[in-house]
N, C-alpha and C. Protein backbone atom coordinates (compact mmCIF):
# COMPACT_ATOMS: atom_id res chain seq x y z
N UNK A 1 0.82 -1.18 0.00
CA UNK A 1 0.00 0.00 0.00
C UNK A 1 0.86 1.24 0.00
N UNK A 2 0.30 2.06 -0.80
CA UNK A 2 1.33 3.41 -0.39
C UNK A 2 0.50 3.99 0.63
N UNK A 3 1.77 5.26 1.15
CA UNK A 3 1.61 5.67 2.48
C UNK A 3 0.49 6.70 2.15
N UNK A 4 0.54 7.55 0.68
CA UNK A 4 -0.49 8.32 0.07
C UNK A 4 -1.85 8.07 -0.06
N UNK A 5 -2.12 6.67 0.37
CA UNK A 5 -3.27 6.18 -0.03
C UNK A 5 -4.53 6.38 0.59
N UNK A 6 -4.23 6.68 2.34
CA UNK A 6 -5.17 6.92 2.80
C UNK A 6 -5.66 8.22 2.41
N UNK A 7 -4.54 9.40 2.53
CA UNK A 7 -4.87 10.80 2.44
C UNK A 7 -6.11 11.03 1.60
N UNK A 8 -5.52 9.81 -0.10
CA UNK A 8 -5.99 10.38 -1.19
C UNK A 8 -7.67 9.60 -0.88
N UNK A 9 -7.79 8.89 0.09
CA UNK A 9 -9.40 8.73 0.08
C UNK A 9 -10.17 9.60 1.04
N UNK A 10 -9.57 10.02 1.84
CA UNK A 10 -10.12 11.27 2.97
C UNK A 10 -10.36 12.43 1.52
N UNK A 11 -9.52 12.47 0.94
CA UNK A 11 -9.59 13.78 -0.16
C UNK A 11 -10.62 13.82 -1.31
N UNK A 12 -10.93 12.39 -1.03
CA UNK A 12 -11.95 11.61 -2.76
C UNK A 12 -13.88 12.13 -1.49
N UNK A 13 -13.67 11.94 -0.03
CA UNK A 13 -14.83 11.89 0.87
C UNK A 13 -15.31 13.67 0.86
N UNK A 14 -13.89 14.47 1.02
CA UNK A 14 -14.62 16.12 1.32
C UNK A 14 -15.25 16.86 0.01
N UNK A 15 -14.96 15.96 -0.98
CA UNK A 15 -15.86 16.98 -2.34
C UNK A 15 -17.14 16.10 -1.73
N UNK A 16 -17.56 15.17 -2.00
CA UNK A 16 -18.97 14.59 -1.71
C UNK A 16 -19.83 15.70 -0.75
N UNK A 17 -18.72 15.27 0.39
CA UNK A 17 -19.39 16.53 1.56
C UNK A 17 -19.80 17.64 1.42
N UNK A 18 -19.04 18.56 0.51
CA UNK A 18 -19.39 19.86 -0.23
C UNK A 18 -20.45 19.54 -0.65
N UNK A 19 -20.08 18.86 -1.55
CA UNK A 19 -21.25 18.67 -2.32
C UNK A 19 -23.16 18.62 -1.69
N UNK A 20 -22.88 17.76 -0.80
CA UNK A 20 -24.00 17.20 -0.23
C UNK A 20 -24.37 19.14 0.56
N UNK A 21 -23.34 19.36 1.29
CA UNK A 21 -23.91 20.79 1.88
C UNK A 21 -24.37 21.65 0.68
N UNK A 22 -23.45 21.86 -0.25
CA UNK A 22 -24.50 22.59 -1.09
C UNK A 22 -25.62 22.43 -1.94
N UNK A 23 -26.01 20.64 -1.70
CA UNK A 23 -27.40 20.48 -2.10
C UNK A 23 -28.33 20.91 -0.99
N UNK A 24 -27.94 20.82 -0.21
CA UNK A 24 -28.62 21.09 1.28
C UNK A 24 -29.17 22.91 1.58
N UNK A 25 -28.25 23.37 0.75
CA UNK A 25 -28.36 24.56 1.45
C UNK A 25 -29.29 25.21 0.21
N UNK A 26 -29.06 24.18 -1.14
CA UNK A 26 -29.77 24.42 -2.17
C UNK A 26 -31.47 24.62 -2.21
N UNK A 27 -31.21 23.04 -1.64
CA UNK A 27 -32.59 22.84 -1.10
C UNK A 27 -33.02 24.23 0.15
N UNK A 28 -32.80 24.31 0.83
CA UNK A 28 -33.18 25.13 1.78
C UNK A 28 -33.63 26.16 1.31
N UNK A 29 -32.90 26.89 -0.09
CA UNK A 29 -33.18 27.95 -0.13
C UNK A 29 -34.55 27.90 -0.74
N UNK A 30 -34.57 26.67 -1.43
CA UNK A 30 -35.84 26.85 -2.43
C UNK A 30 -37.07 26.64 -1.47
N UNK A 31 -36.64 25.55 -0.46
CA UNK A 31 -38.01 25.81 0.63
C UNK A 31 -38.08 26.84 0.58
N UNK A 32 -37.23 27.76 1.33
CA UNK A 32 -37.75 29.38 1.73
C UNK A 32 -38.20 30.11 0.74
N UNK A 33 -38.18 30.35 0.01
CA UNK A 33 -38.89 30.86 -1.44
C UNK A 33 -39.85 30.31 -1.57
N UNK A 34 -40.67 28.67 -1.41
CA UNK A 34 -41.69 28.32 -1.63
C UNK A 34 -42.89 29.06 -0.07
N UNK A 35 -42.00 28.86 1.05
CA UNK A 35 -42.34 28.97 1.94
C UNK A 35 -43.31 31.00 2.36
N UNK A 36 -42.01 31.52 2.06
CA UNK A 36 -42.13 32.77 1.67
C UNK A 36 -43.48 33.25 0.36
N UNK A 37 -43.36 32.20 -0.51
CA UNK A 37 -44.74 32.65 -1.58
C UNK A 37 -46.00 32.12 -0.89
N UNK A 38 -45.80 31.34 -0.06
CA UNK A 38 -47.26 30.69 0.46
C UNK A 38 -47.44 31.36 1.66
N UNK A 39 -46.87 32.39 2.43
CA UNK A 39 -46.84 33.42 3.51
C UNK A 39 -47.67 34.60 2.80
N UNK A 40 -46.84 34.93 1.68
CA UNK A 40 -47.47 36.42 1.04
C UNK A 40 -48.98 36.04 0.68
N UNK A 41 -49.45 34.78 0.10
CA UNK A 41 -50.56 34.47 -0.20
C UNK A 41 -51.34 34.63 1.06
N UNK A 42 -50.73 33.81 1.96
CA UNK A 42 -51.89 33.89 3.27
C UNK A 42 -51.82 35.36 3.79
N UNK A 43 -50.97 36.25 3.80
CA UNK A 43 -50.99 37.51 4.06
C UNK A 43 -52.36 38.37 3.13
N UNK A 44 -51.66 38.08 1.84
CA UNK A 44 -53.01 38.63 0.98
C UNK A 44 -54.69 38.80 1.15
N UNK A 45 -54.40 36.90 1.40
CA UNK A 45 -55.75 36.31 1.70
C UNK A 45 -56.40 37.43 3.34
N UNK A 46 -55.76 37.13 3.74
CA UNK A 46 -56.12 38.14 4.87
C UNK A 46 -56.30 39.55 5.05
N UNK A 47 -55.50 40.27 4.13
CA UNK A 47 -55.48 41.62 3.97
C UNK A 47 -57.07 42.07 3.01
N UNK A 48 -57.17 40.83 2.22
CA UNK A 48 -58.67 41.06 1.31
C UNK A 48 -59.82 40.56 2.33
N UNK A 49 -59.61 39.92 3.51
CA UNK A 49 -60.14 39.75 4.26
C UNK A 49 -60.94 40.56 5.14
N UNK A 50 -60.15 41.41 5.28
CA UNK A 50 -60.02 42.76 6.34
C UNK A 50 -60.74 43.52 5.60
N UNK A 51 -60.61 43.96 4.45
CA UNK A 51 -61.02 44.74 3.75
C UNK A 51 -62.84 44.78 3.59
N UNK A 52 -62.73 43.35 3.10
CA UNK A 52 -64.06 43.41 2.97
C UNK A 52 -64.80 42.76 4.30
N UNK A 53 -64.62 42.74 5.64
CA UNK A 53 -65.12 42.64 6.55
C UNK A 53 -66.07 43.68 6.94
N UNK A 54 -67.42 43.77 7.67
CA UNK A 54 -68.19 44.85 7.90
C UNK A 54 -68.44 44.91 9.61
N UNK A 55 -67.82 43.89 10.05
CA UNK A 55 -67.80 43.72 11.72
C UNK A 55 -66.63 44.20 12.14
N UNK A 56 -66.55 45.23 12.61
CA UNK A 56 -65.15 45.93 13.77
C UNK A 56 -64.40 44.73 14.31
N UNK A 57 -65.59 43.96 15.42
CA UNK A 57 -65.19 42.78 16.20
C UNK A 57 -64.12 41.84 15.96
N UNK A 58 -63.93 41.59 13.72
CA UNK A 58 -62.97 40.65 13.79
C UNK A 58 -61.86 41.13 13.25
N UNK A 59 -61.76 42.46 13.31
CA UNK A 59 -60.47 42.92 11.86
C UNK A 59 -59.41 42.94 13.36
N UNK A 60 -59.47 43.57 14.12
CA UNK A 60 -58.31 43.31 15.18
C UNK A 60 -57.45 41.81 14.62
N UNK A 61 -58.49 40.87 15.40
CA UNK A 61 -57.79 38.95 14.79
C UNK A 61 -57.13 39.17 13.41
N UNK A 62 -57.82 39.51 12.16
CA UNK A 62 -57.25 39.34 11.54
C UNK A 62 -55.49 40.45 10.82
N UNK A 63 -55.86 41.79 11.43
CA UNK A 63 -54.73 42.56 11.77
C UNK A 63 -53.68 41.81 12.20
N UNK A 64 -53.73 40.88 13.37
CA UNK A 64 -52.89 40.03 14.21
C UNK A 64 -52.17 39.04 13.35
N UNK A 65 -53.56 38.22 12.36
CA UNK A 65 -52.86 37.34 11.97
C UNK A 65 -51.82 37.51 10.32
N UNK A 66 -52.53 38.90 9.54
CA UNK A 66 -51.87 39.32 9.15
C UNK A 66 -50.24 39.85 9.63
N UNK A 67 -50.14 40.51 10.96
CA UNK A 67 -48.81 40.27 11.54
C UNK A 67 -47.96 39.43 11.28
N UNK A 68 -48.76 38.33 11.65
CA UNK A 68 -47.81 37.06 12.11
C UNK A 68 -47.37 36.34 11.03
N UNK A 69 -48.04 36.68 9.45
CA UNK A 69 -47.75 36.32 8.13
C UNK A 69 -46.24 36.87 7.93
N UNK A 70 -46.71 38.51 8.06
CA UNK A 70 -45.41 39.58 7.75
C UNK A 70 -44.14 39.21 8.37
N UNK A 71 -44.40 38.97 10.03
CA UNK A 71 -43.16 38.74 10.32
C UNK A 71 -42.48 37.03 10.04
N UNK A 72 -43.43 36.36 9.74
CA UNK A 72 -42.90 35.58 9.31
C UNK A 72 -42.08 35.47 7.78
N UNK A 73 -42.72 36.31 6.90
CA UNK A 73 -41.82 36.64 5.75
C UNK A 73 -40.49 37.36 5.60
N UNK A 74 -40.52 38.16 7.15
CA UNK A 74 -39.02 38.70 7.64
C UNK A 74 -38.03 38.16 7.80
N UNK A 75 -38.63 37.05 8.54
CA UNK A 75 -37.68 35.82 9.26
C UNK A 75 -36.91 35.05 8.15
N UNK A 76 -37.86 34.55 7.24
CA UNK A 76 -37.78 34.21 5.77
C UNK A 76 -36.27 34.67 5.01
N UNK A 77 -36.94 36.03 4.91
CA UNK A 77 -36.28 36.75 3.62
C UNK A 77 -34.91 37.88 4.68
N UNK A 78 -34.77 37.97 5.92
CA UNK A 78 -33.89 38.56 6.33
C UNK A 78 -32.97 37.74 7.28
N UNK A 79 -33.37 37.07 7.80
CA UNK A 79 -32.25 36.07 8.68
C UNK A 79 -32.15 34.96 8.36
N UNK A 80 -31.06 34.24 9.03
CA UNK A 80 -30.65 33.33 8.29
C UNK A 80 -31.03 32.28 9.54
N UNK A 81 -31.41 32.30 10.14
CA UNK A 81 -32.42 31.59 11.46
C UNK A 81 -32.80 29.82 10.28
N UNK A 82 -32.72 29.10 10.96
CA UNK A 82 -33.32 27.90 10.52
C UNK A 82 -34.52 28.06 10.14
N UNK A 83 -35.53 27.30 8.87
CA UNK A 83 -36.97 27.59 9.18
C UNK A 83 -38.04 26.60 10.14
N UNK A 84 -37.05 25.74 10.48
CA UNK A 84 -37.81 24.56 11.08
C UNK A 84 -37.68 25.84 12.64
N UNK A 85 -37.19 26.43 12.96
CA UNK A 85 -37.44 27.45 14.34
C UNK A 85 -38.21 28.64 13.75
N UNK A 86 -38.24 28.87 12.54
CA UNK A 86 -39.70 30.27 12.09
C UNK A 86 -40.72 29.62 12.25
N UNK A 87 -40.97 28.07 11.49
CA UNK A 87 -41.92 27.27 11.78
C UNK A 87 -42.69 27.55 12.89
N UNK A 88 -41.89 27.26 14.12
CA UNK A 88 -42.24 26.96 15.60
C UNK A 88 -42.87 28.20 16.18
N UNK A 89 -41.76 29.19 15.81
CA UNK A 89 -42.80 31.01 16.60
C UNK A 89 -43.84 30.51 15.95
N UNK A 90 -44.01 30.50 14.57
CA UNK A 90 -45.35 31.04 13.33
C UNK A 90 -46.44 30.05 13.97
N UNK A 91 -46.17 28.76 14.16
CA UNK A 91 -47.63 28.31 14.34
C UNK A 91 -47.99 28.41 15.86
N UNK A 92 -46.89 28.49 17.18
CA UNK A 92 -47.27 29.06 18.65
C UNK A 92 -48.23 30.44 17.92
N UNK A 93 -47.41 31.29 17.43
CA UNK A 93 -48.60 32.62 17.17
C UNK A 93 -49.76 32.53 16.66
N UNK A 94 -49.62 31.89 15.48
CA UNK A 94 -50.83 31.76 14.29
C UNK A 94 -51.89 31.13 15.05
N UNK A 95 -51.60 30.23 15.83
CA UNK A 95 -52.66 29.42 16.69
C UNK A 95 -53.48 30.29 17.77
N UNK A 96 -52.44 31.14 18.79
CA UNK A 96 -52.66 31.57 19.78
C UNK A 96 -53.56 32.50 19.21
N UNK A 97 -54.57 33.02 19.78
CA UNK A 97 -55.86 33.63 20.03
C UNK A 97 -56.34 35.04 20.98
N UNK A 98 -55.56 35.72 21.76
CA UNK A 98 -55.57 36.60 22.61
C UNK A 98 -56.76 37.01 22.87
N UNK A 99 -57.70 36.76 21.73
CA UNK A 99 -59.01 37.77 21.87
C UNK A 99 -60.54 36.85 22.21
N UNK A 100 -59.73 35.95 22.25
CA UNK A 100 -60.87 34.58 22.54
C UNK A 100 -60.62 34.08 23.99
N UNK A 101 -61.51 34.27 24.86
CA UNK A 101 -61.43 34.16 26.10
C UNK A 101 -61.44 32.74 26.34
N UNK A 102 -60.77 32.62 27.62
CA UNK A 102 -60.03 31.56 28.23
C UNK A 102 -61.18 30.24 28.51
N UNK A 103 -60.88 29.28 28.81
CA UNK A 103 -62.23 28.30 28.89
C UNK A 103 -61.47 28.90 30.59
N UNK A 104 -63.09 27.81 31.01
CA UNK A 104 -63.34 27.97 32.68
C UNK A 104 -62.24 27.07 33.28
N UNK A 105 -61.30 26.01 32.79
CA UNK A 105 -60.74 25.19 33.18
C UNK A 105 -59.18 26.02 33.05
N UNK A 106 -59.20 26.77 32.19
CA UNK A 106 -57.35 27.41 32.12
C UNK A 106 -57.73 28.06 33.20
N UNK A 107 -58.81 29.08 33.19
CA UNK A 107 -59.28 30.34 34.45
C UNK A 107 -58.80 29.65 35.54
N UNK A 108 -59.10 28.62 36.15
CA UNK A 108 -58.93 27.87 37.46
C UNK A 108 -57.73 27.71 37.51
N UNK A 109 -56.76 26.80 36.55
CA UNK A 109 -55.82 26.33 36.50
C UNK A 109 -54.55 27.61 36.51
N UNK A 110 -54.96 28.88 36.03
CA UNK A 110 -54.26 30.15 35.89
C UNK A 110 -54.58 30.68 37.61
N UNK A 111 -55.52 30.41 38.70
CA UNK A 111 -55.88 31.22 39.46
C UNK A 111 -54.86 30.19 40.32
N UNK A 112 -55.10 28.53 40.70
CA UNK A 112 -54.08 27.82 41.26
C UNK A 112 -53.16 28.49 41.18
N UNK A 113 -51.93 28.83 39.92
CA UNK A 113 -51.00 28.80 39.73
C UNK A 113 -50.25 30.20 40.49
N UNK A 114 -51.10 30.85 40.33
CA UNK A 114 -51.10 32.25 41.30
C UNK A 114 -51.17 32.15 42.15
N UNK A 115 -52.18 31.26 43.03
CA UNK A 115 -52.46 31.11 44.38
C UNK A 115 -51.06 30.69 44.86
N UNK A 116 -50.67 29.52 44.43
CA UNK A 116 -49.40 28.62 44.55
C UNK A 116 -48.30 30.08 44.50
N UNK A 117 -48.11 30.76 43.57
CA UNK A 117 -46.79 31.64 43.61
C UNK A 117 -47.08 32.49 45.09
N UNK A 118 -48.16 33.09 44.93
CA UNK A 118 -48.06 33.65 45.96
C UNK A 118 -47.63 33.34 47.54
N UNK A 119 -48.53 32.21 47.66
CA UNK A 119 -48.28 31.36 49.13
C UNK A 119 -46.97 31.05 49.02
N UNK A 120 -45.98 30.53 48.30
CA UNK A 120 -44.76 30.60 48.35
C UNK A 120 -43.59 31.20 48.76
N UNK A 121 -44.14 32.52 48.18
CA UNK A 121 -43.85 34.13 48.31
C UNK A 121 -43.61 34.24 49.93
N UNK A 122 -44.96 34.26 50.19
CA UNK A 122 -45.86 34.37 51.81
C UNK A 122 -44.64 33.59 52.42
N UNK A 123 -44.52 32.27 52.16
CA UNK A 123 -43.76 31.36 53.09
C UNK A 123 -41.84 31.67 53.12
N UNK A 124 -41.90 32.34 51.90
CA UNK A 124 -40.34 32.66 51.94
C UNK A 124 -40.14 33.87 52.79
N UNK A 125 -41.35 34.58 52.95
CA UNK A 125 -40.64 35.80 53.32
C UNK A 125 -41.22 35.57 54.94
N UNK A 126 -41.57 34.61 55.57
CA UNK A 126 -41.93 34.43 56.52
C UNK A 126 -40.45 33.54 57.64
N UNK A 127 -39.72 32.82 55.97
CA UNK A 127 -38.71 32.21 56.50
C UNK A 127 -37.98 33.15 56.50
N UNK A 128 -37.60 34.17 56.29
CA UNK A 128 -36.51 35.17 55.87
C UNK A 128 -36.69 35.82 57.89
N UNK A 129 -37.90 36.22 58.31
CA UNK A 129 -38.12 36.91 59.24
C UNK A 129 -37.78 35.41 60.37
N UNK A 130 -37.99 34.44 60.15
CA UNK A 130 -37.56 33.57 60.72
C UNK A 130 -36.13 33.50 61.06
N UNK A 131 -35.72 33.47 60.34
CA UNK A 131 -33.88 33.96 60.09
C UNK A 131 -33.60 35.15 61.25
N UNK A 132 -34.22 36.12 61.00
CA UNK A 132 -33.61 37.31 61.45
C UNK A 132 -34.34 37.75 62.84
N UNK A 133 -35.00 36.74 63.34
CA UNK A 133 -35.47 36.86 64.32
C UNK A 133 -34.80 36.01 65.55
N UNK A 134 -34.44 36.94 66.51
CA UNK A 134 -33.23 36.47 67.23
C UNK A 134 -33.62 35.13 68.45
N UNK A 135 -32.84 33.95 68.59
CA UNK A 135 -33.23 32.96 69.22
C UNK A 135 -33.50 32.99 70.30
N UNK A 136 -33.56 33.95 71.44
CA UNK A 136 -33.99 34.42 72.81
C UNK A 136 -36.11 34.80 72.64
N UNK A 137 -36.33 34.94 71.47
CA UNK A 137 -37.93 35.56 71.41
C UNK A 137 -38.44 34.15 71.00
N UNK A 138 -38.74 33.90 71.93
CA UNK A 138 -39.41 32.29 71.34
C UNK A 138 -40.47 32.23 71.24
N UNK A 139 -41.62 33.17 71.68
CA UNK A 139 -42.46 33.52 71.27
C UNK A 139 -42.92 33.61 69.76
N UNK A 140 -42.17 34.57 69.78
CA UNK A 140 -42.60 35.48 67.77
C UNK A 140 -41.74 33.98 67.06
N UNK A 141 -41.03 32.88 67.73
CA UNK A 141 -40.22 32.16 66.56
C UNK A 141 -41.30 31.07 66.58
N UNK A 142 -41.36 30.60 67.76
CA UNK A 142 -43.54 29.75 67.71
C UNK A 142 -44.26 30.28 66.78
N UNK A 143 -44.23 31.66 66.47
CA UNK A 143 -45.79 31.92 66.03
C UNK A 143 -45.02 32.22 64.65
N UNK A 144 -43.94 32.61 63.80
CA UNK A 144 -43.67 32.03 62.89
C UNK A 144 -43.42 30.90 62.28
N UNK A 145 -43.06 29.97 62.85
CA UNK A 145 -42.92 28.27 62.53
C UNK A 145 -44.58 28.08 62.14
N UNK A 146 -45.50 28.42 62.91
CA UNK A 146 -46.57 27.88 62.88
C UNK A 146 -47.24 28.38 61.60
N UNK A 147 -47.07 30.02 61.21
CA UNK A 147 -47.46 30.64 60.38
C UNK A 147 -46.69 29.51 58.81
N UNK A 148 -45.21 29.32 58.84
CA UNK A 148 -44.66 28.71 58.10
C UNK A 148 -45.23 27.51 57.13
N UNK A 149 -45.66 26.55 58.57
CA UNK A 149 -46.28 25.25 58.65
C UNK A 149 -47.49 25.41 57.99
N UNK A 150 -48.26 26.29 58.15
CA UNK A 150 -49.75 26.71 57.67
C UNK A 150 -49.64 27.00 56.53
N UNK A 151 -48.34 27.69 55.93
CA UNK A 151 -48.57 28.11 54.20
C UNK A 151 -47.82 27.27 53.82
N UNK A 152 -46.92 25.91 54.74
CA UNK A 152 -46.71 24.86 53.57
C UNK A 152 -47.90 23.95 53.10
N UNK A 153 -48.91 23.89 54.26
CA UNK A 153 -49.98 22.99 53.96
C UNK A 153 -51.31 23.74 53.06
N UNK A 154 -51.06 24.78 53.12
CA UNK A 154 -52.31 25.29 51.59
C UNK A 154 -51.69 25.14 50.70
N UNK A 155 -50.25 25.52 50.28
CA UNK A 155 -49.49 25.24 49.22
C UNK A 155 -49.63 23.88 48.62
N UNK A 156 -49.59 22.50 49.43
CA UNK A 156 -49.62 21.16 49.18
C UNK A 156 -51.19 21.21 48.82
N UNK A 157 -51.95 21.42 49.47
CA UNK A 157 -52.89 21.39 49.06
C UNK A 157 -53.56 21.59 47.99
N UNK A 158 -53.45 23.29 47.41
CA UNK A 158 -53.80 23.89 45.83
C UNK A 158 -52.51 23.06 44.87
N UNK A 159 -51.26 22.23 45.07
CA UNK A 159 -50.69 21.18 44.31
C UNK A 159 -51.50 20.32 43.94
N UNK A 160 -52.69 20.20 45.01
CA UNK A 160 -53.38 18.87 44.79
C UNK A 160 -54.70 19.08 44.05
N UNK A 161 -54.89 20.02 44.38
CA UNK A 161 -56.31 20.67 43.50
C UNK A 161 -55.61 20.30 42.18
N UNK A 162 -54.41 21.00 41.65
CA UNK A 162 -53.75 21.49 40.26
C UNK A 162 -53.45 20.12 39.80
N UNK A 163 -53.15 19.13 40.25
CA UNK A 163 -52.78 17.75 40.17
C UNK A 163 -54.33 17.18 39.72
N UNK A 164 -55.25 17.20 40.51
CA UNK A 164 -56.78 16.99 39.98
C UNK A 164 -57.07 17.10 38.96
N UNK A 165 -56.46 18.41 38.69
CA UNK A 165 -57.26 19.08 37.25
C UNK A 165 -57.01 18.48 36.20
N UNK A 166 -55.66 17.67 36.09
CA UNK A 166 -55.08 17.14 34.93
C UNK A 166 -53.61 18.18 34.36
């Protein structure tokens, strides 16, 4: 074998590789161009939407979702961002709804979650005064432990509500 022999097959492997990246990047671009013409369409579609709407009530939504077309054609046509991550904002947004009120089950599940931060809150800053409350007052350190104890057990508790809910 010559000693050249390996080099010259490592050297025969990095054109392929090129190669393959610049089909890759080939491809990519032409997604984004397809991707980008089927954005402006749904932009359109929406902008003729708006237009000929006669209800106030829905041109806001569709203002929005017109947005979320545009900036997605930004993302597109100005950065060089992956599109499988424009993908991901575009349909979290496109989906999301702001103007369509919450079912009764997020409401609850949003009020837990508050309840929970707060009592937390309550219990940290109860331990903090715990701390700084000097070990001779055994009094005020009783009646904080107890206060403590009391907002760990509503806390476990609204866990368990939130655990219920699914």
């Amino acid at each position: 074998m010559h000693p050249n022999s390996e080099s010259e097959v490592d050297s025969w492997d990095e054109p392929e590789e090129d190669d393959r990246r610049a089909n890759n990047a080939e491809r990519e671009e032409k997604h984004r161009a397809q991707m980008i013409v089927r954005a402006t369409e749904r932009k359109a579609y929406w902008q003729r939407e708006l237009a000929a709407e006669r209800f106030e009530e829905f041109k806001p939504e569709m203002r929005r979702r017109i947005q979320v077309e545009q900036t997605l054609i930004d993302g597109l046509q100005n950065s060089s961002t992956q599109t499988f991550l424009l993908l991901k904002t575009y349909q979290r947004d496109a989906v999301h709804m702001p103007s369509q009120p919450a079912s009764k089950q997020d409401d609850e599940r949003a009020d837990l979650l508050d309840r929970i931060q707060k009592a937390s809150q309550r219990r940290k800053d109860l331990l903090r005064r715990l701390e700084l409350t000097p070990q001779r007052q055994d009094t005020e350190r009783k009646e904080l432990t107890r206060k403590i104890a009391k907002e760990g057990d509503y806390i476990a508790d609204l866990q368990t509500q939130l655990r219920a809910m699914g």
